[in-house]
Protein backbone atom coordinates (compact mmCIF):
# COMPACT_ATOMS: atom_id res chain seq x y z
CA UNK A 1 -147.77 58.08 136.17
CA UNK A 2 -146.70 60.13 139.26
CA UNK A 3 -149.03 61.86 141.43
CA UNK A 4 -148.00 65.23 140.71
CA UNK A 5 -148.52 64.18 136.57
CA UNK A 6 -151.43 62.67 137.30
CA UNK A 7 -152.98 65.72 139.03
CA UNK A 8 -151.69 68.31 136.26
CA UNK A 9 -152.35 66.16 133.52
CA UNK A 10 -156.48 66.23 134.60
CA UNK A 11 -156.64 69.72 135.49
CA UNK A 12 -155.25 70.42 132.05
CA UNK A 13 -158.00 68.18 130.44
CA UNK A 14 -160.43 70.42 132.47
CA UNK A 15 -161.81 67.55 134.14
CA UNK A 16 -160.17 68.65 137.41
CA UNK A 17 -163.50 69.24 140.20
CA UNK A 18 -162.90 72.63 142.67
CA UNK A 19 -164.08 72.35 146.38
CA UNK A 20 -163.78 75.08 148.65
CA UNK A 21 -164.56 75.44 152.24
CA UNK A 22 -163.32 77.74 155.11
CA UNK A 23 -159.68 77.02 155.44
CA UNK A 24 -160.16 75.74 159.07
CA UNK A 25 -162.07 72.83 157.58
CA UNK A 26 -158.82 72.01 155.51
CA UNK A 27 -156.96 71.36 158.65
CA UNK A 28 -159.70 68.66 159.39
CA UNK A 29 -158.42 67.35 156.04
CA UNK A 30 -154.91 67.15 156.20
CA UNK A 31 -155.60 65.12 159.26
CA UNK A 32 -157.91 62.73 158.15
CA UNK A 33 -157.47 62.56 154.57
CA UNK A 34 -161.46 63.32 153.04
CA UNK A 35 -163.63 66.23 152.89
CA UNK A 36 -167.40 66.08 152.90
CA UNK A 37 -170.50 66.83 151.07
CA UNK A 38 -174.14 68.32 152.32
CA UNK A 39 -177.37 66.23 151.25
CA UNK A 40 -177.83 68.82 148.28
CA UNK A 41 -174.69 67.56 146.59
CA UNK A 42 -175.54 63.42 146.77
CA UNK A 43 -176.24 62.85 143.27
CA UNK A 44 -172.84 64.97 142.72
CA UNK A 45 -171.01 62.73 145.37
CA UNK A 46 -172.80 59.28 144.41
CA UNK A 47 -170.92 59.81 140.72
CA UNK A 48 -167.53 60.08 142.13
CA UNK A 49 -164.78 57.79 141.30
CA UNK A 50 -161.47 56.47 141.90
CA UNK A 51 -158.72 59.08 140.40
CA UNK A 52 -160.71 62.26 140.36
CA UNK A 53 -158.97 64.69 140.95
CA UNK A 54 -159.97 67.86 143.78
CA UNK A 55 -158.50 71.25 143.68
CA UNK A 56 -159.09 72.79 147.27
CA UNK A 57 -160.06 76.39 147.53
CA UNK A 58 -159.49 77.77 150.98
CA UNK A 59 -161.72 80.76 152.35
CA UNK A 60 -161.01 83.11 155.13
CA UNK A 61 -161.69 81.31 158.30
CA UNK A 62 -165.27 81.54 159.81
CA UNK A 63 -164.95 84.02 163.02
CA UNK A 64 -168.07 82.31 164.34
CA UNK A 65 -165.86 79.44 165.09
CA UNK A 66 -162.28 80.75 165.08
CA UNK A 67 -161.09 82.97 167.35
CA UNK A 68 -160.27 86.23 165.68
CA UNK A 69 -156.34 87.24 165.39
CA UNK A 70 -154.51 90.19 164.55
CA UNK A 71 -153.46 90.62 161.58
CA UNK A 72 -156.61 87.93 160.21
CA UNK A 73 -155.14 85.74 157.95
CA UNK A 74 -155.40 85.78 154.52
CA UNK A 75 -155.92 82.25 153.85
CA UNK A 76 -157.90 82.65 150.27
CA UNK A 77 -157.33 81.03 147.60
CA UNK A 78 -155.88 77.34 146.20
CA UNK A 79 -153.60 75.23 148.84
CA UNK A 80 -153.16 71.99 147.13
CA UNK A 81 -155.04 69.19 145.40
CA UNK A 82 -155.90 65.46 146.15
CA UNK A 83 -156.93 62.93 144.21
CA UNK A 84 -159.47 60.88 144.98
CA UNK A 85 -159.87 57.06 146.43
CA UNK A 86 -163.00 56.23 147.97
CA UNK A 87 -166.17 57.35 149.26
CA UNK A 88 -168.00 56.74 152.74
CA UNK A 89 -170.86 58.08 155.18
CA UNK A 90 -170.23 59.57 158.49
CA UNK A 91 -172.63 60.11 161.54
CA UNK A 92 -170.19 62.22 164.32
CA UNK A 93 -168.98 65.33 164.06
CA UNK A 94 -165.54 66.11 162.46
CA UNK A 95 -165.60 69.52 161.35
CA UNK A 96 -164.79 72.57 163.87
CA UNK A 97 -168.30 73.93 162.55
CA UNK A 98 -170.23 70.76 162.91
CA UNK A 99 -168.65 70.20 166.72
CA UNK A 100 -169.58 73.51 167.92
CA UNK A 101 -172.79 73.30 166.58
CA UNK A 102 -173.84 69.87 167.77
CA UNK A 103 -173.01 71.03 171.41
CA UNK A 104 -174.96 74.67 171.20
CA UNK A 105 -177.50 74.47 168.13
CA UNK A 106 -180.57 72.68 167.71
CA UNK A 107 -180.10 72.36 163.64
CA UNK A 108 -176.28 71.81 163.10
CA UNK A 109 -175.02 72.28 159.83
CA UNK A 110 -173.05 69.11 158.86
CA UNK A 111 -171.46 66.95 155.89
CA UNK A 112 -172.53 63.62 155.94
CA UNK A 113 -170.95 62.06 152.53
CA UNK A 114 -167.19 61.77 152.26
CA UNK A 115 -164.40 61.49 150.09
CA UNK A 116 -161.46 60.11 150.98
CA UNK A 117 -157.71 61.21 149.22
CA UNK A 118 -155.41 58.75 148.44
CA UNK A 119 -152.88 61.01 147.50
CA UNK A 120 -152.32 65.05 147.93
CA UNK A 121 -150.06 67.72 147.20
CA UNK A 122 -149.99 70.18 149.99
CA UNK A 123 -148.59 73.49 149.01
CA UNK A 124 -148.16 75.02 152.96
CA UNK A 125 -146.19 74.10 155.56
CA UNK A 126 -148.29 71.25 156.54
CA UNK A 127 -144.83 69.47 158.54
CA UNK A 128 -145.00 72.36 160.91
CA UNK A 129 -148.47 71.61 161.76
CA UNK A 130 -149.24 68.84 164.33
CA UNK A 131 -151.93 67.72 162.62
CA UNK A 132 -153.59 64.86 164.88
CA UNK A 133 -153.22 66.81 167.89
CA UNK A 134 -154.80 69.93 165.95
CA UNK A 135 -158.35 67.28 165.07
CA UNK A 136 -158.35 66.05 168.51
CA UNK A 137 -158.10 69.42 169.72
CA UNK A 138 -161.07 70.73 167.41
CA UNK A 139 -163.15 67.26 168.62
CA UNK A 140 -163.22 67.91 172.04
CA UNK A 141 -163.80 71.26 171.45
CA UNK A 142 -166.48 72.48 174.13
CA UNK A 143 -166.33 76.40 173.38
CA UNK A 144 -168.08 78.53 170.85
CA UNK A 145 -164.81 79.41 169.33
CA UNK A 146 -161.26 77.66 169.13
CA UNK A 147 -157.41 79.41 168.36
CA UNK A 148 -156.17 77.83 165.24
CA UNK A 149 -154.78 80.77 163.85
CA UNK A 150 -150.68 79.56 164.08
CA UNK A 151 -152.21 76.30 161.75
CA UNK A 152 -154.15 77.93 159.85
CA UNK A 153 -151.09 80.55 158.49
CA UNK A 154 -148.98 77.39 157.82
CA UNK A 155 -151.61 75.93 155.81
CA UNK A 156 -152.32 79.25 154.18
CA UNK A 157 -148.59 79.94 153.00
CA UNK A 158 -147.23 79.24 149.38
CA UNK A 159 -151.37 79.36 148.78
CA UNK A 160 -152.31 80.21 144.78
CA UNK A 161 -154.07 83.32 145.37
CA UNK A 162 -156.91 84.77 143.03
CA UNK A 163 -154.76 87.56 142.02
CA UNK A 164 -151.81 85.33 141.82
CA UNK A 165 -153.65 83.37 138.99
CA UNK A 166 -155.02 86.33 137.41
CA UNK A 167 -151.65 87.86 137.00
CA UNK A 168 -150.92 84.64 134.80
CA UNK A 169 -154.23 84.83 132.49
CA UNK A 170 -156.43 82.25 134.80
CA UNK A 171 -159.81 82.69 137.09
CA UNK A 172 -161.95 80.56 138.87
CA UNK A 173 -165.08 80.79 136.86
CA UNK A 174 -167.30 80.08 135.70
CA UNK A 175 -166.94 76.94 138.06
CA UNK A 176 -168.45 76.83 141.61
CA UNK A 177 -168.31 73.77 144.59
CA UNK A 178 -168.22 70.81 143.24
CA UNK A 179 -167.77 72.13 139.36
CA UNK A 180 -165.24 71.23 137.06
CA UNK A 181 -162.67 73.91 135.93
CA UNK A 182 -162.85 74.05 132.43
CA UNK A 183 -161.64 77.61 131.24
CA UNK A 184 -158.03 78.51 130.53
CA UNK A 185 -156.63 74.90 132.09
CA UNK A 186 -153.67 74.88 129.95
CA UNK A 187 -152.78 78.07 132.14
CA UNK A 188 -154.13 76.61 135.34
CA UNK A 189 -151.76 73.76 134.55
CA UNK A 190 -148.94 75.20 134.34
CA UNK A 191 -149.43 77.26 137.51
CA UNK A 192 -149.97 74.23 139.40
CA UNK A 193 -146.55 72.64 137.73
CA UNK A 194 -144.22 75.22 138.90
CA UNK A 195 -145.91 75.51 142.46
CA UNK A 196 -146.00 71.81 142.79
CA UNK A 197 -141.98 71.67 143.04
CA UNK A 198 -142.29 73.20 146.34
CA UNK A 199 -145.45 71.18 147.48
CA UNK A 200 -145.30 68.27 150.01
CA UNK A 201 -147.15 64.98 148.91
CA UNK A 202 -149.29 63.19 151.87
CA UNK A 203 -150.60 59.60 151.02
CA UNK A 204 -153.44 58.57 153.52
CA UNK A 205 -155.34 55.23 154.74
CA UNK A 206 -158.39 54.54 152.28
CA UNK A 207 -161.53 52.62 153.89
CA UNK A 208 -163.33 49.88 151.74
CA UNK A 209 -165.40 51.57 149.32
CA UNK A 210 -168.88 52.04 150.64
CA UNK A 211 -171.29 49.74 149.19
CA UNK A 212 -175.17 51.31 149.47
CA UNK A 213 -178.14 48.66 149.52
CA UNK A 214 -179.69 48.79 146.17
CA UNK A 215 -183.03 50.36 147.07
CA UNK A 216 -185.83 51.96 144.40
CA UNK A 217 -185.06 55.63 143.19
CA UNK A 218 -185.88 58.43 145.24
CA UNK A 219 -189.66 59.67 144.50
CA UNK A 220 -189.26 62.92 142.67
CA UNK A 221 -190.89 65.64 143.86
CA UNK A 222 -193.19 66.39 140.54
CA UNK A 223 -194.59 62.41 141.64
CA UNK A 224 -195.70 63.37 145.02
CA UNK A 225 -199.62 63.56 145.65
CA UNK A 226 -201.47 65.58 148.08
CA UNK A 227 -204.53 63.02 149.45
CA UNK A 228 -206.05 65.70 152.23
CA UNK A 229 -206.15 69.20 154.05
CA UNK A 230 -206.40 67.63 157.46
CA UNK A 231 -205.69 70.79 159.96
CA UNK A 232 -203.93 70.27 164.13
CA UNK A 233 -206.93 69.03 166.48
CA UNK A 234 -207.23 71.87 168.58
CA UNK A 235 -206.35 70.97 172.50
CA UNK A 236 -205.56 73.07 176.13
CA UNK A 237 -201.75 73.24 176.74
CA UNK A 238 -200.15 70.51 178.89
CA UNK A 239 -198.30 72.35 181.63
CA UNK A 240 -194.69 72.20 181.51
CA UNK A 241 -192.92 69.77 184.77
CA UNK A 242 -189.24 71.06 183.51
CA UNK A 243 -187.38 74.07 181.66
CA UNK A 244 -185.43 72.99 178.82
CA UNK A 245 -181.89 73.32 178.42
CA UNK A 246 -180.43 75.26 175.73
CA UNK A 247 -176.63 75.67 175.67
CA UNK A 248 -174.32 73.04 176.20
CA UNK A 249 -176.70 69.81 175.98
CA UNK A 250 -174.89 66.25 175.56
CA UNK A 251 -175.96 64.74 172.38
CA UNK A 252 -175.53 61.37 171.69
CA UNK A 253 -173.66 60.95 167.74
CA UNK A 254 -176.63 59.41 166.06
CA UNK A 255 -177.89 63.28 166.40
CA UNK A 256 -175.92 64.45 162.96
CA UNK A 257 -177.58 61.33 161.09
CA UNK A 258 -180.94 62.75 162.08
CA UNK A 259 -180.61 66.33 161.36
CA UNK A 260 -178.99 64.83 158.28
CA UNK A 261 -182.46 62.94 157.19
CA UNK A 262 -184.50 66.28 158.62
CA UNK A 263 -182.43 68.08 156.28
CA UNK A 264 -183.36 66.13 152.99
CA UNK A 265 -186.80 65.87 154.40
CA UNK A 266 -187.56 69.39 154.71
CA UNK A 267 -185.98 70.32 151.20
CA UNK A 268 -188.19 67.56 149.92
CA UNK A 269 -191.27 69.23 151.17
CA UNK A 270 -190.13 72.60 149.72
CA UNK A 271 -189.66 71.37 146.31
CA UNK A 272 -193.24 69.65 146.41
CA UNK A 273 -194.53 73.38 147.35
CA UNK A 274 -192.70 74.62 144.89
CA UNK A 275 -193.74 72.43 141.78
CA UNK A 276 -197.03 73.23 142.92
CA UNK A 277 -196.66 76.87 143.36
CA UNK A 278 -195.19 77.35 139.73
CA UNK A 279 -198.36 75.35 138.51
CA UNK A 280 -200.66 77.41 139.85
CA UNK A 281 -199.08 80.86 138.94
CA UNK A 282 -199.03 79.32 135.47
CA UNK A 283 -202.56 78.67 135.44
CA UNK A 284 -204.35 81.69 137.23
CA UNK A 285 -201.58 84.44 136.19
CA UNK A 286 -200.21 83.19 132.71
CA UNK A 287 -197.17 81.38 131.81
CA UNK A 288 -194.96 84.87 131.60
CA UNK A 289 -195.58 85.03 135.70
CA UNK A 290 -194.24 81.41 136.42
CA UNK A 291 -190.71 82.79 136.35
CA UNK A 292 -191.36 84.98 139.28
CA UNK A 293 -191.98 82.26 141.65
CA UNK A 294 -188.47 81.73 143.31
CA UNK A 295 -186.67 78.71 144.88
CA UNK A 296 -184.90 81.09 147.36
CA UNK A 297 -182.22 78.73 149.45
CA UNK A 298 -181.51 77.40 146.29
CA UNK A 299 -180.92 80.53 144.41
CA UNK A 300 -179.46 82.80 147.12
CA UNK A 301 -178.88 80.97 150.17
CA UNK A 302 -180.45 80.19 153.35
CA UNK A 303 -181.77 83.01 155.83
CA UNK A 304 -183.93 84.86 154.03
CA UNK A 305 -186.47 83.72 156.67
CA UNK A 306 -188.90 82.16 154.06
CA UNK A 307 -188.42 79.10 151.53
CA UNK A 308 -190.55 80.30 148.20
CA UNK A 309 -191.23 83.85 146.76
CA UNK A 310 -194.00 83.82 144.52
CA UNK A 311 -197.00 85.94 143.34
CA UNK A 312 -200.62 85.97 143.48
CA UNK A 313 -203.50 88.41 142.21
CA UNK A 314 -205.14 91.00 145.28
CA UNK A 315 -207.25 94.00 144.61
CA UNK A 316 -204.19 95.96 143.92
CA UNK A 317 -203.04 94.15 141.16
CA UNK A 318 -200.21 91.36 140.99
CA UNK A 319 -198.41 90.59 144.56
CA UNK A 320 -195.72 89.18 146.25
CA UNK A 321 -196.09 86.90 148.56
CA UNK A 322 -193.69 84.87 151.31
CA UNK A 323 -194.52 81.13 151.78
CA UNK A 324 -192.19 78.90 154.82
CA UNK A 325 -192.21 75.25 154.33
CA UNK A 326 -192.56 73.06 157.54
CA UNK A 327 -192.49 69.25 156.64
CA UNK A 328 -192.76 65.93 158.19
CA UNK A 329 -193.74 62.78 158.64
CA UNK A 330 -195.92 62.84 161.41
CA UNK A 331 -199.34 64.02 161.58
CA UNK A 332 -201.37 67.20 161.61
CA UNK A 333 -200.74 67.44 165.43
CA UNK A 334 -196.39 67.64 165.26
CA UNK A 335 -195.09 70.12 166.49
CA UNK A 336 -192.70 71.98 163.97
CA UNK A 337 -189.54 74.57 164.70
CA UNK A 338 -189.18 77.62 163.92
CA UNK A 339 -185.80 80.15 163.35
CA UNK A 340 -185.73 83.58 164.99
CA UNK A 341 -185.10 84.44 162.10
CA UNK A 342 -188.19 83.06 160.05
CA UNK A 343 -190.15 84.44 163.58
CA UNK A 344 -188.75 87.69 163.29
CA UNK A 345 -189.81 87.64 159.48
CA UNK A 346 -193.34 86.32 160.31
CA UNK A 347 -193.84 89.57 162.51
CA UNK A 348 -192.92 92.31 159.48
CA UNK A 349 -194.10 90.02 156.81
CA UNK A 350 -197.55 88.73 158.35
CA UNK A 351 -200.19 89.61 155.47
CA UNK A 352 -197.84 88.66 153.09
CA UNK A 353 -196.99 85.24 154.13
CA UNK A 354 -197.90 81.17 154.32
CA UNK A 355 -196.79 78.46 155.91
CA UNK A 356 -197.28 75.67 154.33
CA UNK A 357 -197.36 72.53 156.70
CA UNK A 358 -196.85 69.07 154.51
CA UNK A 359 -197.40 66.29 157.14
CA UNK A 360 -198.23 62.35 157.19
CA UNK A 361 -195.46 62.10 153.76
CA UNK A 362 -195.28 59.23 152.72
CA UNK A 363 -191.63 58.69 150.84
CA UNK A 364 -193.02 54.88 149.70
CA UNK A 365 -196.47 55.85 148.05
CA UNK A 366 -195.55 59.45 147.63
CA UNK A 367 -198.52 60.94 148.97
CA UNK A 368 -198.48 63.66 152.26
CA UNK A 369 -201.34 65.67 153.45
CA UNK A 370 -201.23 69.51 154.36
CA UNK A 371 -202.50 72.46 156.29
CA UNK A 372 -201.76 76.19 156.04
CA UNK A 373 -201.50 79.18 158.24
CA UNK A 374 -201.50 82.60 157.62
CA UNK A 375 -198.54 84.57 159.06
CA UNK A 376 -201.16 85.92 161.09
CA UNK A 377 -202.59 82.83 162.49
CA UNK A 378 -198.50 81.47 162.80
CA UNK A 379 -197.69 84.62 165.77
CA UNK A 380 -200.76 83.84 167.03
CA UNK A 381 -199.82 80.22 168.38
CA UNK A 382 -198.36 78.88 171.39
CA UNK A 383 -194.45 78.94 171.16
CA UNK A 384 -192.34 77.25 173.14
CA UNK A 385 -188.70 78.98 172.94
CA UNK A 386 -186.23 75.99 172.13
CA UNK A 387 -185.73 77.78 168.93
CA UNK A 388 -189.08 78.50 168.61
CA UNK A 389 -191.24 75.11 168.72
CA UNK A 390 -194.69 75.71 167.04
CA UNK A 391 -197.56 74.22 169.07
CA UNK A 392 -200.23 73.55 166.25
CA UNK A 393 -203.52 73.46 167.23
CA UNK A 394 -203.19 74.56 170.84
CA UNK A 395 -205.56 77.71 172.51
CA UNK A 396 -203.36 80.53 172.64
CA UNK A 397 -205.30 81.23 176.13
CA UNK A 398 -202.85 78.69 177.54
CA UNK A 399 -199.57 79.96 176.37
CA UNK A 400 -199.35 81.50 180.47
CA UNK A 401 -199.20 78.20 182.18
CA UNK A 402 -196.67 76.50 179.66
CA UNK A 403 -194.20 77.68 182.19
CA UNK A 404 -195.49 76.60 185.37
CA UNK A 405 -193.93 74.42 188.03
């Protein structure tokens, strides 16, 4: 079976799996051949075989990273399909996004687990893009912002737009990232069949498939056991021999690995809170309150400047209250960061939120310890703006020599 076949003939068995990312990110793909997954999608990624098939969904670029053009392109919408070969783990950065923000952010967003295409069909002008040259270009990359735009309308032509496919009886949902497209294939199929004619096929170099060590199952998070409340020993403020550097800092490529692991981390320690936040509604407010306690970067999306929503019982009835999640695997005495964002929330929010700390976890036996802080008691420590680095258990009297030579 051809490659073109072999694509149609899965998205018309609705077994064909829709990614989308900002369409600069694509460009990252025709050069290397894979796209990439987040922690959150693992399990999704770890079930991934030879001959999937992908359907890429392009977005409009991100104008935090691209420079803006006039007219903006109107790169929405599907611009070709792969199918897939292997799988692998990356530690650099690759991505335009994940470049930028290793040089200028102190949490960079990145996409550690890969997929690599054997085959795909592009449907732009991918010959007139130098493709190489355009990934070196966006890996040495030293600005806030890089030009793509010329690529990025090449890429973006002979796209499958939403209205496009609507015109001809198909939509995208109910699927999202990483879902299968099961509605209306037949009609999907045929869509792709006549745009395929015009598409141009790029095979690419597979690596050996990875092979992970066979370790135990993750802990879930319902197995984890809280052994103590063991609060920050309270100590004077060290004074401070150097300023820290905040833009431009060389980091070394192991640095995506570890905000990859402080990623899973710190969603592990907000599910924990979590379980145990919907137990406790259920208990002291009644089962018909449990609902009301909210996984909120889960159900819509990080910045919110808090991790949980949930209830509790005050004089004036039923509540809401905020709680922030801050976990790790040092002790009571680690310092923890903290957003502008999540700072700027603290400040309007302060009666009605926690932070929980989880600290000493223990991923082997599954046990952590924790302390909490009232949003009150959170402004009132000594902050040391990196983003903002919380110094637990220091006197706040100090906070005027942190600074000094």
């Amino acid at each position: 079976m051809d490659i073109t076949t072999q694509i149609i003939e899965t998205i018309k068995s609705g077994q064909a799996i829709k990614v989308c990312g900002n369409i600069e990110h694509w460009l990252t793909t025709l050069a290397t051949g894979f796209w990439g997954f987040d922690t959150d999608k693992q399990d999704f990624w770890g079930k991934l075989k030879p001959g999937d098939v992908f359907i890429f969904q392009a977005s409009r670029p991100n104008l935090t990273f691209v420079t803006k053009s006039k007219p903006s392109p109107d790169a929405s919408g599907f611009i070709g399909a792969g199918i897939v070969g292997s799988t692998s783990r990356k530690t650099e950065p690759r991505w335009l996004s994940e470049v930028i923000e290793s040089n200028f952010n102190e949490s960079p967003r990145i996409w550690p687990n890969l997929v690599h295409f054997s085959d795909v069909l592009w449907f732009g002008d991918v010959d007139q893009i130098p493709a190489q040259a355009v990934q070196e270009a966006i890996e040495r990359c030293k600005e806030r912002q890089l030009d793509l735009n010329v690529h990025i309308h090449h890429l973006a032509r002979n796209r499958l737009t939403l209205k496009e496919m609507a015109n001809k009886g198909f939509t995208y949902a109910p699927a999202s990232n990483g879902q299968r497209l099961l509605n209306k294939t037949d009609k999907l199929a045929d869509i792709f069949k006549s745009h395929a004619t015009s598409a141009t096929r790029r095979s690419y170099y597979l690596p050996e498939p990875l092979e992970l060590p066979i370790t135990p199952p993750p802990l879930d998070a319902s197995d984890y056991v809280c052994i103590g409340n063991s609060s920050p020993t309270r100590r004077m403020a060290r004074p401070s021999t150097k300023s820290a550097s905040r833009k431009g800092a060389t980091r070394s490529k192991d640095y995506l690995q570890e905000a990859a692991a402080n990623q899973a981390l710190g969603r592990l320690g907000e599910k924990i809170v979590l379980k145990r936040e919907i137990e406790r509604v259920s208990v002291e407010l009644g089962e018909e309150n449990k609902f009301r306690v909210v996984d909120v970067p889960h159900v819509e999306g990080d910045g919110a400047g808090y991790d949980i929503r949930s209830v509790r019982l005050t004089q004036d009835g039923i509540s809401i209250y905020f709680i922030e999640v801050k976990t790790t695997t040092g002790d009571a005495n680690t310092p923890f960061f903290l957003t502008e964002n999540e700072r700027n929330f603290a400040a309007l929010n302060a009666e009605q939120l926690e932070v929980v700390r989880i600290h000493s976890l223990d991923q082997s036996k599954g046990e952590y310890q924790e302390y909490r802080l009232t949003g009150s008691q959170l402004l009132n420590m000594v902050m040391t703006p990196i983003t903002y680095r919380v110094e637990v258990g220091i006197e706040p009297a100090a906070q005027g020599d942190l600074n000094s030579e």
